[in-house]
C-alpha atoms as a PDB file:
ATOM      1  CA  UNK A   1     -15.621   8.568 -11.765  1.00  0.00           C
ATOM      2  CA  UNK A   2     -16.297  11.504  -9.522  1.00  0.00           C
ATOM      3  CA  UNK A   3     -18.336   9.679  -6.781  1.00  0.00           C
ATOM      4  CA  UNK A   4     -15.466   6.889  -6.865  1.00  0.00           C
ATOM      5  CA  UNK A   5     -13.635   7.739  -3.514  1.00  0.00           C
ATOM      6  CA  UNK A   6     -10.162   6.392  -3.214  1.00  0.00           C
ATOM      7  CA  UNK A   7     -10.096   6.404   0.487  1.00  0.00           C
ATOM      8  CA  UNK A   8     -12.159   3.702   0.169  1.00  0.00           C
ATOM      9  CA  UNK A   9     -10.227   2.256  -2.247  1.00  0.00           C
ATOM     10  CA  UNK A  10      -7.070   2.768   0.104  1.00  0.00           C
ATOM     11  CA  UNK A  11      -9.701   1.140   2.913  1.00  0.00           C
ATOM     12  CA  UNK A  12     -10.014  -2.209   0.652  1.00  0.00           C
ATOM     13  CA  UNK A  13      -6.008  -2.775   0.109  1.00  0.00           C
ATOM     14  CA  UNK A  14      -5.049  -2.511   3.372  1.00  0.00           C
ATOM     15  CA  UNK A  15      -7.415  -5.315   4.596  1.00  0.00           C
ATOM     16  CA  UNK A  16      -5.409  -7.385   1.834  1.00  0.00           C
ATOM     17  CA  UNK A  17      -2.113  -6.312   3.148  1.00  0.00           C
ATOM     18  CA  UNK A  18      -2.560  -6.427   6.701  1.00  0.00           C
ATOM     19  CA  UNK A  19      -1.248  -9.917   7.283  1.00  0.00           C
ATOM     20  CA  UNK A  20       1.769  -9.304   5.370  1.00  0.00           C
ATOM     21  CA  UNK A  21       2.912  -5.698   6.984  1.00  0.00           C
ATOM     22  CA  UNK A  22       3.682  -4.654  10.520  1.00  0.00           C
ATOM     23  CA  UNK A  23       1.281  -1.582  10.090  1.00  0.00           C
ATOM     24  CA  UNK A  24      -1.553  -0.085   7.420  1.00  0.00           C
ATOM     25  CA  UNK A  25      -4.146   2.712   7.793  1.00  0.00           C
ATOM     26  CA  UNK A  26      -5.542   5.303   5.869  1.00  0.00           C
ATOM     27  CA  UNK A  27      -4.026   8.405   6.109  1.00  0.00           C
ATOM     28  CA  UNK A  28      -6.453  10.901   8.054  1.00  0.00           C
ATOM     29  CA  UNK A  29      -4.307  14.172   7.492  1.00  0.00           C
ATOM     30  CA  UNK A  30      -3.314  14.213   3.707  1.00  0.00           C
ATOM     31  CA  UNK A  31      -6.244  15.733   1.628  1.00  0.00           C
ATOM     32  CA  UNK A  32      -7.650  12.962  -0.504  1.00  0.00           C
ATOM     33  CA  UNK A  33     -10.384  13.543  -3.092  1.00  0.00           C
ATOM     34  CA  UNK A  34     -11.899  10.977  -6.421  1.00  0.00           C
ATOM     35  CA  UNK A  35      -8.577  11.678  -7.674  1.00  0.00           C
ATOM     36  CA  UNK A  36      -6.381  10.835  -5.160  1.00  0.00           C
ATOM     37  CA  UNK A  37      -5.729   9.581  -1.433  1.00  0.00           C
ATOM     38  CA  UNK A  38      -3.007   8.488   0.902  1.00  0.00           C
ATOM     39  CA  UNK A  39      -2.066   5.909   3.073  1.00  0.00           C
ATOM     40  CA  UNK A  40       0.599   5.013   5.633  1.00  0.00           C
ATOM     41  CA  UNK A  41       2.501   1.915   5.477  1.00  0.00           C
ATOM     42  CA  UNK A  42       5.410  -0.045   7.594  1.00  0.00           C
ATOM     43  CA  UNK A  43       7.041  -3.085   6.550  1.00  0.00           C
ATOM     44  CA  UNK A  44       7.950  -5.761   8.742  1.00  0.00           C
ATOM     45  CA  UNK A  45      11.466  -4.431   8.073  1.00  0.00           C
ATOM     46  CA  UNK A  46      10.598  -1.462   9.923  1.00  0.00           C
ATOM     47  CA  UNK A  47      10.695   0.603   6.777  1.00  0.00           C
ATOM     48  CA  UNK A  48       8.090   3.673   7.068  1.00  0.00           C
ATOM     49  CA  UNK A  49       6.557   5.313   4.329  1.00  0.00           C
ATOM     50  CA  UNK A  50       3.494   7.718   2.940  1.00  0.00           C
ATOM     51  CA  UNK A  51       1.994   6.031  -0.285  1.00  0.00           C
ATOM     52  CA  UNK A  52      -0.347   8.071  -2.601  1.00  0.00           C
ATOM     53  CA  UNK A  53      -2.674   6.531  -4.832  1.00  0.00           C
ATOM     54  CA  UNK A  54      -3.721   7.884  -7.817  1.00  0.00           C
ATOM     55  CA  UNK A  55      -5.351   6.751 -11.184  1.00  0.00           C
ATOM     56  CA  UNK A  56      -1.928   6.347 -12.174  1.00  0.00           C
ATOM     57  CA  UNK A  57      -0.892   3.980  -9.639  1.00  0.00           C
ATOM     58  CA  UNK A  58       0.687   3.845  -6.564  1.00  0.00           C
ATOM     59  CA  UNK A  59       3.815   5.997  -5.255  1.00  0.00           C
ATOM     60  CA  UNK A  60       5.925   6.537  -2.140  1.00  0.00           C
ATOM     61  CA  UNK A  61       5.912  10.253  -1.342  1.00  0.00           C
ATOM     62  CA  UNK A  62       6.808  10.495   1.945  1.00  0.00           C
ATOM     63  CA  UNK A  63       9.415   8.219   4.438  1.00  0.00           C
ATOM     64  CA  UNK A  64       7.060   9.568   7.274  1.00  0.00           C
ATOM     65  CA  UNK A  65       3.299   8.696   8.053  1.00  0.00           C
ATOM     66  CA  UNK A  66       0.794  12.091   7.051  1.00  0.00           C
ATOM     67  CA  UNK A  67       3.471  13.420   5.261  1.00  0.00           C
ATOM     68  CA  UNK A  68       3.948  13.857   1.573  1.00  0.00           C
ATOM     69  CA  UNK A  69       7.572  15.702   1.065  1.00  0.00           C
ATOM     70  CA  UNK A  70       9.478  13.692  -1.543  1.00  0.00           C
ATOM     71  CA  UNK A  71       9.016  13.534  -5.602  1.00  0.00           C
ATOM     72  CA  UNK A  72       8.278   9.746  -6.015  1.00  0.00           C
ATOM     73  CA  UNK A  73      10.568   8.448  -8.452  1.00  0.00           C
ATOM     74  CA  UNK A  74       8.449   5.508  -9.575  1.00  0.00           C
ATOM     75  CA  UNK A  75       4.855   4.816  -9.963  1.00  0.00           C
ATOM     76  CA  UNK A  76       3.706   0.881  -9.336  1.00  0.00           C
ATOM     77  CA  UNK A  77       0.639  -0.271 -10.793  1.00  0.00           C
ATOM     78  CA  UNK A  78       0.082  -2.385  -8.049  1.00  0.00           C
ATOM     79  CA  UNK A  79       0.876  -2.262  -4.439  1.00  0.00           C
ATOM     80  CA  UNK A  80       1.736  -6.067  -4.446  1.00  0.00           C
ATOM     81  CA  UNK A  81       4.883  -4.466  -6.887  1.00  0.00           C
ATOM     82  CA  UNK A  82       5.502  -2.079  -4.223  1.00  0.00           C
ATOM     83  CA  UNK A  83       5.545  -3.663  -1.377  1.00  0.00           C
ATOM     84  CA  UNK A  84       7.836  -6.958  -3.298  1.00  0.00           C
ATOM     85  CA  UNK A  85      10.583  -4.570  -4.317  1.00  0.00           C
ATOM     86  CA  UNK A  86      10.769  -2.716  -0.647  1.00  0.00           C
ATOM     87  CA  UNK A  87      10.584  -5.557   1.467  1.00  0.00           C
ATOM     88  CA  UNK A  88      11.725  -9.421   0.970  1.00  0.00           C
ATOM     89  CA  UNK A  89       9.349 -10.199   4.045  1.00  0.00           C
ATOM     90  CA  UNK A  90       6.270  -8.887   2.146  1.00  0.00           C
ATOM     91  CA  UNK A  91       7.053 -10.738  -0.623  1.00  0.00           C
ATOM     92  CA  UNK A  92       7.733 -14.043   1.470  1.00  0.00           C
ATOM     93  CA  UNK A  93       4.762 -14.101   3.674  1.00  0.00           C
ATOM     94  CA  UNK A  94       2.170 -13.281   0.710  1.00  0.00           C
ATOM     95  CA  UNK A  95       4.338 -16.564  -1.057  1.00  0.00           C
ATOM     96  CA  UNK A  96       3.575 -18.032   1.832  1.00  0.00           C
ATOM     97  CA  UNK A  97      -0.146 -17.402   2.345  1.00  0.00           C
ATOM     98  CA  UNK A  98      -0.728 -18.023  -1.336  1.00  0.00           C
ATOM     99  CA  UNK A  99       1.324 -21.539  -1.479  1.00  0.00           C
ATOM    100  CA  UNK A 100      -1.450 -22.637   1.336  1.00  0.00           C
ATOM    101  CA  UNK A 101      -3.963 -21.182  -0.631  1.00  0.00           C
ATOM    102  CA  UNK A 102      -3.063 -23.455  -3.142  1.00  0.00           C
ATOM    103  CA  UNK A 103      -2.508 -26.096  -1.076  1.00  0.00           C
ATOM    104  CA  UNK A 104      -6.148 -26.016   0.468  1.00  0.00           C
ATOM    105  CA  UNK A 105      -7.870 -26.138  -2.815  1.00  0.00           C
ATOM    106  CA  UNK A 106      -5.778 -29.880  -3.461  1.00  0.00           C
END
């Protein structure tokens, strides 16, 4: 597990969120290791936040990109789960996107 980097991982979901938020990166501040990494997200509700990944999951730990100042009060396995309880436009846009999906393979 120890060459597994989770910046990379972090690099990976936010090419499958993109479409669906108003902003995604990597965080290039936070320290990240194997163990852990961080990235910064906005909704298309204009809600900003600092999400850390861990083995455990994923967790909102700052309301501020780079910045990691807040006990995160739950931990989401995914960050589909995440982003669908934060923001009803996530959640209807990645309907959306999957309904065509659908659609196309008819």
């Amino acid at each position: 597990m120890e060459d597994y980097d989770l910046r990379n991982e972090c690099s990976r979901i936010i090419t499958e969120i993109q479409p669906h938020v108003s902003s995604a990166e990597v965080s290039k501040t936070l320290e990240y290791t194997y163990s852990v990494a961080h990235m910064n997200l906005v909704t298309k509700e204009d809600i900003k936040m600092c999400v850390r990944l861990t083995a455990r999951g994923f967790e909102i730990v700052g309301d501020e990109f780079d910045t990691a100042n807040k006990e995160p009060t739950i931990t989401y396995e995914l960050i589909d789960q995440l982003l669908s309880d934060l923001s009803p436009k996530y959640r209807e846009s990645f309907s959306s996107l999957l309904a065509q999906k659908l659609q196309n393979l008819q």
